[in-house]
Structures are given as structure tokens and as C-alpha cells.
PDB file of N, CA and C in Angstrom:
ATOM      1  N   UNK A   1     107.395  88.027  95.615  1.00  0.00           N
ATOM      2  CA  UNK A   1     106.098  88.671  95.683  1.00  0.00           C
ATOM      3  C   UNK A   1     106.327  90.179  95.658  1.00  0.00           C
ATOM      4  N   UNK A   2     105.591  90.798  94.900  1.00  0.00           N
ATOM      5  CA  UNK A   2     106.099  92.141  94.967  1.00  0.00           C
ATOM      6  C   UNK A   2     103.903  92.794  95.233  1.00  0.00           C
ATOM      7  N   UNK A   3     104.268  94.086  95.743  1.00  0.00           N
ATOM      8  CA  UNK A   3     103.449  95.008  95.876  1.00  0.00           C
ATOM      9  C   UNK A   3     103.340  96.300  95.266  1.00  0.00           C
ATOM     10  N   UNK A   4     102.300  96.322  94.571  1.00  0.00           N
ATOM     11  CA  UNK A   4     102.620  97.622  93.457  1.00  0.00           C
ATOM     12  C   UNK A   4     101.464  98.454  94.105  1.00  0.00           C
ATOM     13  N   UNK A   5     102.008  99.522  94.472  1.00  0.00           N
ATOM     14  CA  UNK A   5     101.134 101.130  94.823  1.00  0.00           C
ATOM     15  C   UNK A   5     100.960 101.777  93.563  1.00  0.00           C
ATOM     16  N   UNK A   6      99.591 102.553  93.635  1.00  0.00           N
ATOM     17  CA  UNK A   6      98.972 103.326  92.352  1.00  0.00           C
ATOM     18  C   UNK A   6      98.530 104.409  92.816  1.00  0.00           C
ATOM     19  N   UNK A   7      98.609 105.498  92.370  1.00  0.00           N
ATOM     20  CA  UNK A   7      98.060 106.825  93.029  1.00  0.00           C
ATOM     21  C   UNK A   7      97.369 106.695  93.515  1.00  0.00           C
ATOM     22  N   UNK A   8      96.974 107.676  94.422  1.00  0.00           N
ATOM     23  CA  UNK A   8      95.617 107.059  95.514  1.00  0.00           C
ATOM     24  C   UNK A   8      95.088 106.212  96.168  1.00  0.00           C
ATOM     25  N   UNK A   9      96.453 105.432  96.639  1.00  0.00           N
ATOM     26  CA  UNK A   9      96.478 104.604  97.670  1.00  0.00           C
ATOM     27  C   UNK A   9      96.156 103.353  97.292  1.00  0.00           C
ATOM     28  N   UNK A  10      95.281 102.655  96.408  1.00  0.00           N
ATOM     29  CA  UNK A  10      95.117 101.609  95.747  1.00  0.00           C
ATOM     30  C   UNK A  10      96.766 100.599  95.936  1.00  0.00           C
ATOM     31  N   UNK A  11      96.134  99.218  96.108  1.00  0.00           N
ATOM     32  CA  UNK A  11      97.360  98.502  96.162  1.00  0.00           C
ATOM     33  C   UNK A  11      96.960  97.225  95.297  1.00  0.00           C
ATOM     34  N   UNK A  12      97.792  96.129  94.502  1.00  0.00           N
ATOM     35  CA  UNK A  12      97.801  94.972  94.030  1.00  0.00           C
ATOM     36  C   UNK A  12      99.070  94.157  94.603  1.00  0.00           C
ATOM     37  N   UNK A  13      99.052  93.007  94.748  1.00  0.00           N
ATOM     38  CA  UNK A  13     100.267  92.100  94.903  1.00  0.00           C
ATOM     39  C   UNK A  13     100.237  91.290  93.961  1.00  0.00           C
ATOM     40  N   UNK A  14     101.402  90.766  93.236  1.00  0.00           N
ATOM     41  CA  UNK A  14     101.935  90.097  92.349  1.00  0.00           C
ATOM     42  C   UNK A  14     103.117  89.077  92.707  1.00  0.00           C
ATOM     43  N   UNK A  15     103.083  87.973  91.538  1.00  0.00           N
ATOM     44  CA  UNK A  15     104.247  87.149  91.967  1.00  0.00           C
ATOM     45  C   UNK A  15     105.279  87.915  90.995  1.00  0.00           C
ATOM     46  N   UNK A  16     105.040  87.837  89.488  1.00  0.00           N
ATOM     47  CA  UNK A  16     106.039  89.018  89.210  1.00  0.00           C
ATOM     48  C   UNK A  16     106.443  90.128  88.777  1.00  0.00           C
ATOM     49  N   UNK A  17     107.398  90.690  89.009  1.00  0.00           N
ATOM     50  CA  UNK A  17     107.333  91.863  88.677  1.00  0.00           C
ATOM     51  C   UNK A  17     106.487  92.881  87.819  1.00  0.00           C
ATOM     52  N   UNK A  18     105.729  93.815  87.922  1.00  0.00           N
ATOM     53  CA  UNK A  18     104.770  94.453  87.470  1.00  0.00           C
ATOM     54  C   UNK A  18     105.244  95.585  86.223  1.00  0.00           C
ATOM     55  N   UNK A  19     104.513  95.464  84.805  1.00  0.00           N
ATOM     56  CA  UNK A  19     105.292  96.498  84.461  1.00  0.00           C
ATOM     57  C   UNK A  19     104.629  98.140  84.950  1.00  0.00           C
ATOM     58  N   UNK A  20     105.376  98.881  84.414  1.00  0.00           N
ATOM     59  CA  UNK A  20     105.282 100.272  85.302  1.00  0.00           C
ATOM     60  C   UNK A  20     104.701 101.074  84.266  1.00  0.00           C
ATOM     61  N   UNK A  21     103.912 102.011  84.740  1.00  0.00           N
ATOM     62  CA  UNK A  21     102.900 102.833  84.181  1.00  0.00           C
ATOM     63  C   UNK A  21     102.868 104.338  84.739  1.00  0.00           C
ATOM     64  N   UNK A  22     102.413 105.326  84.412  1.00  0.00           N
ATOM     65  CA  UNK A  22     101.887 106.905  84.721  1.00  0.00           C
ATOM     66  C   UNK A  22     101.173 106.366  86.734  1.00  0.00           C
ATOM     67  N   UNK A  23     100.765 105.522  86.036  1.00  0.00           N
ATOM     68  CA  UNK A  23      99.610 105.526  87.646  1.00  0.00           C
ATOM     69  C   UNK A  23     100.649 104.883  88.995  1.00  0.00           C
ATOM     70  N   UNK A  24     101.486 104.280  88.511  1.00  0.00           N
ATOM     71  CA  UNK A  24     102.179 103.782  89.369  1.00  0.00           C
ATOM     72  C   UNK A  24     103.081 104.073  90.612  1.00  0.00           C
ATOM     73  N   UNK A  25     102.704 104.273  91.823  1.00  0.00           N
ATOM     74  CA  UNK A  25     103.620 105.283  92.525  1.00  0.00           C
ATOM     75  C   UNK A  25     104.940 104.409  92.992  1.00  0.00           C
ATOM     76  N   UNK A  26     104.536 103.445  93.598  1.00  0.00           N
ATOM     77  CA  UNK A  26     105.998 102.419  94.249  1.00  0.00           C
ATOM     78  C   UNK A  26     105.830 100.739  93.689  1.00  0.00           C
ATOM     79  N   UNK A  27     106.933 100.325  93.570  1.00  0.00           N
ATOM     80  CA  UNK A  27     106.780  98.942  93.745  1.00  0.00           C
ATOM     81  C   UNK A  27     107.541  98.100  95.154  1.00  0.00           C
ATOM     82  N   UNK A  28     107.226  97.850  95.555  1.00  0.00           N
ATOM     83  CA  UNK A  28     107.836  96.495  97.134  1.00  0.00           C
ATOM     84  C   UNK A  28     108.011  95.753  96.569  1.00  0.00           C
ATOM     85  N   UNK A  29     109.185  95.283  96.897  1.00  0.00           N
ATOM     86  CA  UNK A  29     109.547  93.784  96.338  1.00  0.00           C
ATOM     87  C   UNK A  29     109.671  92.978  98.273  1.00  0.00           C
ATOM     88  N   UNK A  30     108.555  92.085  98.321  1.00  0.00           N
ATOM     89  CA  UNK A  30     107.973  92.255  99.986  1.00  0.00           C
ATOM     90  C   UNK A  30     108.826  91.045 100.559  1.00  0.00           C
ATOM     91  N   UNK A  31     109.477  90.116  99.694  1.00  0.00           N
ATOM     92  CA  UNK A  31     110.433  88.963  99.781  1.00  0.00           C
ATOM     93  C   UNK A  31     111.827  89.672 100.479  1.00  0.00           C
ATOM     94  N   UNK A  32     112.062  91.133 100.097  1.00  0.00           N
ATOM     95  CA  UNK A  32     113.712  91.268 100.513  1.00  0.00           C
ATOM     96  C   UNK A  32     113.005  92.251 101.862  1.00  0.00           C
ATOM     97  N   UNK A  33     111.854  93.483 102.232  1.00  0.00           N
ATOM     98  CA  UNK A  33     111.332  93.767 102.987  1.00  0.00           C
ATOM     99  C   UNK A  33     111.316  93.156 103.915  1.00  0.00           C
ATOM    100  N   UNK A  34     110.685  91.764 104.385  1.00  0.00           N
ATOM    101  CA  UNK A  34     109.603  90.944 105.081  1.00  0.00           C
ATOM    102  C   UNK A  34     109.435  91.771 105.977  1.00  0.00           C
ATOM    103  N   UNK A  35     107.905  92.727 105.716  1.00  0.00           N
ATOM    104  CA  UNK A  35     107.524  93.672 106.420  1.00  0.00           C
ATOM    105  C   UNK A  35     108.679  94.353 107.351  1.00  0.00           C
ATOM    106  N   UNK A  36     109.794  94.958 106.778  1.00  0.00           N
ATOM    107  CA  UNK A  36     110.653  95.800 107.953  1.00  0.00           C
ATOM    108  C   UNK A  36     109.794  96.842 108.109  1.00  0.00           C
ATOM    109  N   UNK A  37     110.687  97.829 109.002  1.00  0.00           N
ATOM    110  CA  UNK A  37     110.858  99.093 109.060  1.00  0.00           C
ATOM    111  C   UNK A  37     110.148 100.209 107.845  1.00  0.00           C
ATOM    112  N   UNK A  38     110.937  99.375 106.682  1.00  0.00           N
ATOM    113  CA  UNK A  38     110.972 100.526 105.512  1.00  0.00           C
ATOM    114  C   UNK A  38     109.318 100.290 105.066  1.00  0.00           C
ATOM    115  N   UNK A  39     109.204  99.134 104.983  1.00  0.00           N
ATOM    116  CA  UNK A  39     107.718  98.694 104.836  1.00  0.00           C
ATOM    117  C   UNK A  39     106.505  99.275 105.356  1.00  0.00           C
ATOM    118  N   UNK A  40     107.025  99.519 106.931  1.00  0.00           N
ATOM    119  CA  UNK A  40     105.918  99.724 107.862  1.00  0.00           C
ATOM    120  C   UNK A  40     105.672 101.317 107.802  1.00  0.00           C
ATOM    121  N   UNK A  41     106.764 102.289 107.507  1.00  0.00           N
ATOM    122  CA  UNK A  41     106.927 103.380 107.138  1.00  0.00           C
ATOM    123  C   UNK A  41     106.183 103.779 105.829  1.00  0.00           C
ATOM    124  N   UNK A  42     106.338 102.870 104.829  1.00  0.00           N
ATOM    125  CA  UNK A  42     105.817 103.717 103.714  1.00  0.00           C
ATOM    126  C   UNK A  42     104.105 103.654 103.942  1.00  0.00           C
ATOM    127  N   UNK A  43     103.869 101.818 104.375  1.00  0.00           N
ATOM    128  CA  UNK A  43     102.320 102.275 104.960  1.00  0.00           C
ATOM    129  C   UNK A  43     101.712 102.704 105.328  1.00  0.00           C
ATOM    130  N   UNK A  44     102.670 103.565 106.718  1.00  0.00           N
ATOM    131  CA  UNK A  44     101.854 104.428 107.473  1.00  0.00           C
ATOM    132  C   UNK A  44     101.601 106.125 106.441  1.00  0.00           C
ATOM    133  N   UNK A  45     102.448 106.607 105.484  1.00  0.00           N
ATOM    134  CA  UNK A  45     102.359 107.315 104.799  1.00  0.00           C
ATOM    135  C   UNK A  45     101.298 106.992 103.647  1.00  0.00           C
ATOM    136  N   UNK A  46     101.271 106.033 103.863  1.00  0.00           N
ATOM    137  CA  UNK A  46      99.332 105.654 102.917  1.00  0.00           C
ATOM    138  C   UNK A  46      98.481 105.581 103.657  1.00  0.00           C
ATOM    139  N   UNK A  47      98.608 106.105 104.702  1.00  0.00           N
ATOM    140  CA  UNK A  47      96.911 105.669 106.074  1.00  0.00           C
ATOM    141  C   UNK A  47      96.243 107.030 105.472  1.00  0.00           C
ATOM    142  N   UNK A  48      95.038 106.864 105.437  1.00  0.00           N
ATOM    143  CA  UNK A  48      94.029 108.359 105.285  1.00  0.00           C
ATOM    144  C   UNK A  48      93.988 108.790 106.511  1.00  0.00           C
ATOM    145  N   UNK A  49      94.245 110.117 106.098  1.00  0.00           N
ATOM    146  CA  UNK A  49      93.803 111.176 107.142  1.00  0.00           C
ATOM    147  C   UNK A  49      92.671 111.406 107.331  1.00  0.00           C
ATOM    148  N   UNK A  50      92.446 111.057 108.848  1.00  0.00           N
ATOM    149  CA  UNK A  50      91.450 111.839 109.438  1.00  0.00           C
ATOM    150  C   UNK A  50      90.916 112.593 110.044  1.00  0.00           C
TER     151      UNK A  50
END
């Protein structure tokens, strides 16, 4: 399962791999993750500021 980030915070999940585009900021591959650390980190760097 992977998770593809798009500028501006927008997210999709996929089973596979996504191809990659201009808009595309990260891909997660969330199978080797299972929500760690690195996971929980990049999310919190997508929370809107308020």
C-alpha cells in the first residue's frame, strides 16, 4: 500500500505504486513504515497551521 502526497497537503492511497508527476511531493510505501516514527513525523509536518 503506498501513500502519495501532492502539494498542498492533499493525500491518495494506492495498492500500487503511483507514477510520479510535477504535483507530487512524497510517496510512503506504508507496508515497510507501519505507521513508525518516520511516518508520524512527516504527518505532523502536513498539519495546518493555526
Amino acid at each position: 500500500m503506498y501513500r502519495t502526497f501532492f502539494r498542498g497537503g492533499d493525500y491518495v492511497d494506492s495498492a500500487a505504486a503511483p507514477a510520479l508527476s510535477d504535483n507530487v511531493w512524497a510517496v510512503v510505501n506504508l507496508e515497510i513504515l507501519d505507521g513508525g516514527d518516520a511516518y508520524q513525523s512527516l504527518m505532523a509536518t502536513l498539519q495546518p497551521v493555526h
